[in-house]
C-alpha atoms as a PDB file:
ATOM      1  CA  UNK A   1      26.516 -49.057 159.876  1.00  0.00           C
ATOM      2  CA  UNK A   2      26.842 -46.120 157.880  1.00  0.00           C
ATOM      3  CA  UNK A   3      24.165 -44.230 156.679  1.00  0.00           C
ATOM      4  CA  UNK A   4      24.705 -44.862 153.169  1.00  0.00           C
ATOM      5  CA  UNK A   5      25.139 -48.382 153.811  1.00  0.00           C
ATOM      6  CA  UNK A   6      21.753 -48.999 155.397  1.00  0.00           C
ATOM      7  CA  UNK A   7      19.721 -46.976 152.630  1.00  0.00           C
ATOM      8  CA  UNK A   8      21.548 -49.660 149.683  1.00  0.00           C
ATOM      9  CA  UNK A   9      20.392 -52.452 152.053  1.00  0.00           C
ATOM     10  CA  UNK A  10      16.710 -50.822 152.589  1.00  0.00           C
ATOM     11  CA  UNK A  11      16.305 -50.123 149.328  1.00  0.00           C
ATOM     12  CA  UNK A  12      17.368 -52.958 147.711  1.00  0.00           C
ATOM     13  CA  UNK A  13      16.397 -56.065 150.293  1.00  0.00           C
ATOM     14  CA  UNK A  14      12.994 -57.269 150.753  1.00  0.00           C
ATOM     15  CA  UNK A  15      13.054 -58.380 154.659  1.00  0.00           C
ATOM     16  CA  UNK A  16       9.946 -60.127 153.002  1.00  0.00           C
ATOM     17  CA  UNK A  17      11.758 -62.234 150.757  1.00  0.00           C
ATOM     18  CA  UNK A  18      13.464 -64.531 154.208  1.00  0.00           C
ATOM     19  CA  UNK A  19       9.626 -65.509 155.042  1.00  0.00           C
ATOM     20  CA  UNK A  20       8.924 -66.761 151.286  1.00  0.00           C
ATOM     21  CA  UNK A  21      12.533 -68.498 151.887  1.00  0.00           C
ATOM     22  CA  UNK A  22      10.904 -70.108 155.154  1.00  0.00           C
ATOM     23  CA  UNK A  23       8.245 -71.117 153.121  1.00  0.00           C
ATOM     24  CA  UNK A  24      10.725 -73.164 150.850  1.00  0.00           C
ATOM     25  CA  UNK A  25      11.860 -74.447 153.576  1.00  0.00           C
ATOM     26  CA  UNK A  26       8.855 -76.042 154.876  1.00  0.00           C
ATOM     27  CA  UNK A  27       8.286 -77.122 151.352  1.00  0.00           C
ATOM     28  CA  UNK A  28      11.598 -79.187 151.812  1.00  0.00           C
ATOM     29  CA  UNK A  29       9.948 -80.258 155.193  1.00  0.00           C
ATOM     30  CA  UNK A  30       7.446 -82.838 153.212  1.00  0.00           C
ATOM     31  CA  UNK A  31      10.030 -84.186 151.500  1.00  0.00           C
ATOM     32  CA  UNK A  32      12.879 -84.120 154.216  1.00  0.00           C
ATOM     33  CA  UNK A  33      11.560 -83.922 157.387  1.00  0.00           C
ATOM     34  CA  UNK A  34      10.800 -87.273 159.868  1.00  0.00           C
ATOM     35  CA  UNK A  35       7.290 -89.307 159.729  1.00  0.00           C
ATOM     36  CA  UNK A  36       5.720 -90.168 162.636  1.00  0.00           C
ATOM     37  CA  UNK A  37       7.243 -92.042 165.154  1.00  0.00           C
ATOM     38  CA  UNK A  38      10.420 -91.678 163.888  1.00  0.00           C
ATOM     39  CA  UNK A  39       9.942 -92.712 160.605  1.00  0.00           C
ATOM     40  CA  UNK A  40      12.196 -91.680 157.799  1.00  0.00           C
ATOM     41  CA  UNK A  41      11.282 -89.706 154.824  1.00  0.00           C
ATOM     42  CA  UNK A  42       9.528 -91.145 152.476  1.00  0.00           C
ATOM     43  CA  UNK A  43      12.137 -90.387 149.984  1.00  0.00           C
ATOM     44  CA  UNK A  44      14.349 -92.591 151.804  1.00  0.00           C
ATOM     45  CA  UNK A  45      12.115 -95.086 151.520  1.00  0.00           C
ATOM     46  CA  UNK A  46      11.521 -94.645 147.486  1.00  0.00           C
ATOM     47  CA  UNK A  47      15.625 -94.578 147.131  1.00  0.00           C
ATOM     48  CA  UNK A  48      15.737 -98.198 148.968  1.00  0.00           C
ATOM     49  CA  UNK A  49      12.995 -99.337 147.161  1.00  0.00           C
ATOM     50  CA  UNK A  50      14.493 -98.149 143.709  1.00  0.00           C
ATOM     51  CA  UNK A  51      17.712-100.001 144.720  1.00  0.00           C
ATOM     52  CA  UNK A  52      15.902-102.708 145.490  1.00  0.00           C
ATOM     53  CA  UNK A  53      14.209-102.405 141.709  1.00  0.00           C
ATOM     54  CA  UNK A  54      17.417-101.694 140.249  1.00  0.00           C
ATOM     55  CA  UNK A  55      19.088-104.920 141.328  1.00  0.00           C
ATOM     56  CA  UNK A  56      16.334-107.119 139.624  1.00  0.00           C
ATOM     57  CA  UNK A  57      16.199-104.882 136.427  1.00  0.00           C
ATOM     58  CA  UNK A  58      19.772-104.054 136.144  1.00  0.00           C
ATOM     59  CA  UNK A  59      21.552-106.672 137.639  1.00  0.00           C
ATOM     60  CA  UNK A  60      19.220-109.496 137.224  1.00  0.00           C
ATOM     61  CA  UNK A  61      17.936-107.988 133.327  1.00  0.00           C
ATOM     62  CA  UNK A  62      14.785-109.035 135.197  1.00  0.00           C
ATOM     63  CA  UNK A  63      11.900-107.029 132.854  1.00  0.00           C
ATOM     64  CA  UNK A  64       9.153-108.114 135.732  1.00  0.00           C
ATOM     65  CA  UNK A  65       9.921-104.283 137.490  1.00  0.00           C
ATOM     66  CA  UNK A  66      10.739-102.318 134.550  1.00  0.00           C
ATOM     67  CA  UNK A  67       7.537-100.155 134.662  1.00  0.00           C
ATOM     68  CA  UNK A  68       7.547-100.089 138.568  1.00  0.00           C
ATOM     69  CA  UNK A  69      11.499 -98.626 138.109  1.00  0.00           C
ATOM     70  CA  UNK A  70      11.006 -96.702 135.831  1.00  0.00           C
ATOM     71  CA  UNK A  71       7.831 -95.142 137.540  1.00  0.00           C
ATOM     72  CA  UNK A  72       9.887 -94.540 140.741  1.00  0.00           C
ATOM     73  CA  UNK A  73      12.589 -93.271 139.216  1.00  0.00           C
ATOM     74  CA  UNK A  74      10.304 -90.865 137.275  1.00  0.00           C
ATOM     75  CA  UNK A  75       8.618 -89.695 140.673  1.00  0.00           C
ATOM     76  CA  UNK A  76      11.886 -89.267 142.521  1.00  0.00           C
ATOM     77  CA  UNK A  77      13.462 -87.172 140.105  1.00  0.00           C
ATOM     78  CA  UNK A  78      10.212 -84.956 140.277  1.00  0.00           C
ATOM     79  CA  UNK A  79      10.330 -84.755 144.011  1.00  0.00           C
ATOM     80  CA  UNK A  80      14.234 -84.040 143.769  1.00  0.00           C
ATOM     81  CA  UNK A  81      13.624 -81.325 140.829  1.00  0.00           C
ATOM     82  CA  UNK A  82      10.725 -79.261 143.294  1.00  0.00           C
ATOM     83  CA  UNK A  83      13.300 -79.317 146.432  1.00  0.00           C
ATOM     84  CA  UNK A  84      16.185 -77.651 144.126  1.00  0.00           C
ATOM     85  CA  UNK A  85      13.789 -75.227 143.085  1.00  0.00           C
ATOM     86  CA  UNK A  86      13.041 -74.808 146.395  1.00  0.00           C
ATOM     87  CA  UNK A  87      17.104 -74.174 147.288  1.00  0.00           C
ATOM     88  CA  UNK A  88      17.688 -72.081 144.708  1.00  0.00           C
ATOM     89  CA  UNK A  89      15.217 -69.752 145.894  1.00  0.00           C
ATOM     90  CA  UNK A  90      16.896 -69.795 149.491  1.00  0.00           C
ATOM     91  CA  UNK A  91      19.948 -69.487 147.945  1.00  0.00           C
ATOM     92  CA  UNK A  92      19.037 -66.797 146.098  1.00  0.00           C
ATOM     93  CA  UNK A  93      17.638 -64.635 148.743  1.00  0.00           C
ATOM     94  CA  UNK A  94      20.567 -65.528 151.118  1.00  0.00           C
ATOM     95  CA  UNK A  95      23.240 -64.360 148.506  1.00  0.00           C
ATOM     96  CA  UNK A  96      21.609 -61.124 147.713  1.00  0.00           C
ATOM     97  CA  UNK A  97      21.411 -60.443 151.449  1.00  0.00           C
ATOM     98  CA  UNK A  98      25.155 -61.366 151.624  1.00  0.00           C
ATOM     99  CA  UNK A  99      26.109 -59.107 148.643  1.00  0.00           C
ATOM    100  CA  UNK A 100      24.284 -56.135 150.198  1.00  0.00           C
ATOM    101  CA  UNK A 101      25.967 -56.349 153.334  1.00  0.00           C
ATOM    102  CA  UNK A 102      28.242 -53.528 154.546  1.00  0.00           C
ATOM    103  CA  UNK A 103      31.236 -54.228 155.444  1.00  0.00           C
ATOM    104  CA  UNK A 104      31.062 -53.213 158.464  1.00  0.00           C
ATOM    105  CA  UNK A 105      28.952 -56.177 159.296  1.00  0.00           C
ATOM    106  CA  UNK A 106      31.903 -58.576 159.420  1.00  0.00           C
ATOM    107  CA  UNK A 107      33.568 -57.043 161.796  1.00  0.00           C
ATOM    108  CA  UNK A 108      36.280 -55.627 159.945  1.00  0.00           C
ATOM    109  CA  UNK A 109      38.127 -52.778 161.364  1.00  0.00           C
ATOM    110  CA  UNK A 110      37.070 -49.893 159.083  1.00  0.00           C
ATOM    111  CA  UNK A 111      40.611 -48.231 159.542  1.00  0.00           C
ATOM    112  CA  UNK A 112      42.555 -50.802 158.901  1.00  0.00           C
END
């Protein structure tokens, strides 16, 4: 790497900013990641149960569930709104790492 090409990476890349991305990660982790013994995530288990809901209140026009379905569906999109926040903020660390990278770093042949 060339001299010049490691100051625009020092001075304009946090090395900081991958450990707040692992931190989104493990914020996905609740959401994503495997209960005990194997169990899936719970948000697995909300999306059955919301089918489940949505074939009494849509296909049935079964108004028993309504509130229930429309609770779930309220909590699921919340849960699904804080993980994208979560990848955007990966992403966006990622892609400024990826936009400050020389070159060089590919493997490219310089003289090519």
């Amino acid at each position: 790497m060339k001299d010049e090409e490691w100051r625009t990476l020092y001075e304009n890349f946090e090395t900081m900013d991958l450990i707040y991305a692992v931190d989104h990660i493990d914020k996905l982790r609740s959401f994503l990641g495997d209960r005990a013994n194997l169990q899936p995530p719970e948000i697995r288990d909300d999306m059955m149960k919301l089918h489940e809901l949505a074939m009494d209140v849509v296909n049935n026009r079964s108004g028993n569930n309504l509130v229930e379905f429309a609770d779930l569906a309220e909590d699921i999109n919340s849960d699904i709104y804080m993980m994208m926040q979560s990848l955007e903020k990966i992403q966006e660390t990622i892609r400024k790492l990826i936009e400050l990278m020389p070159e060089s770093s590919y493997g490219l042949d310089e003289e090519a």
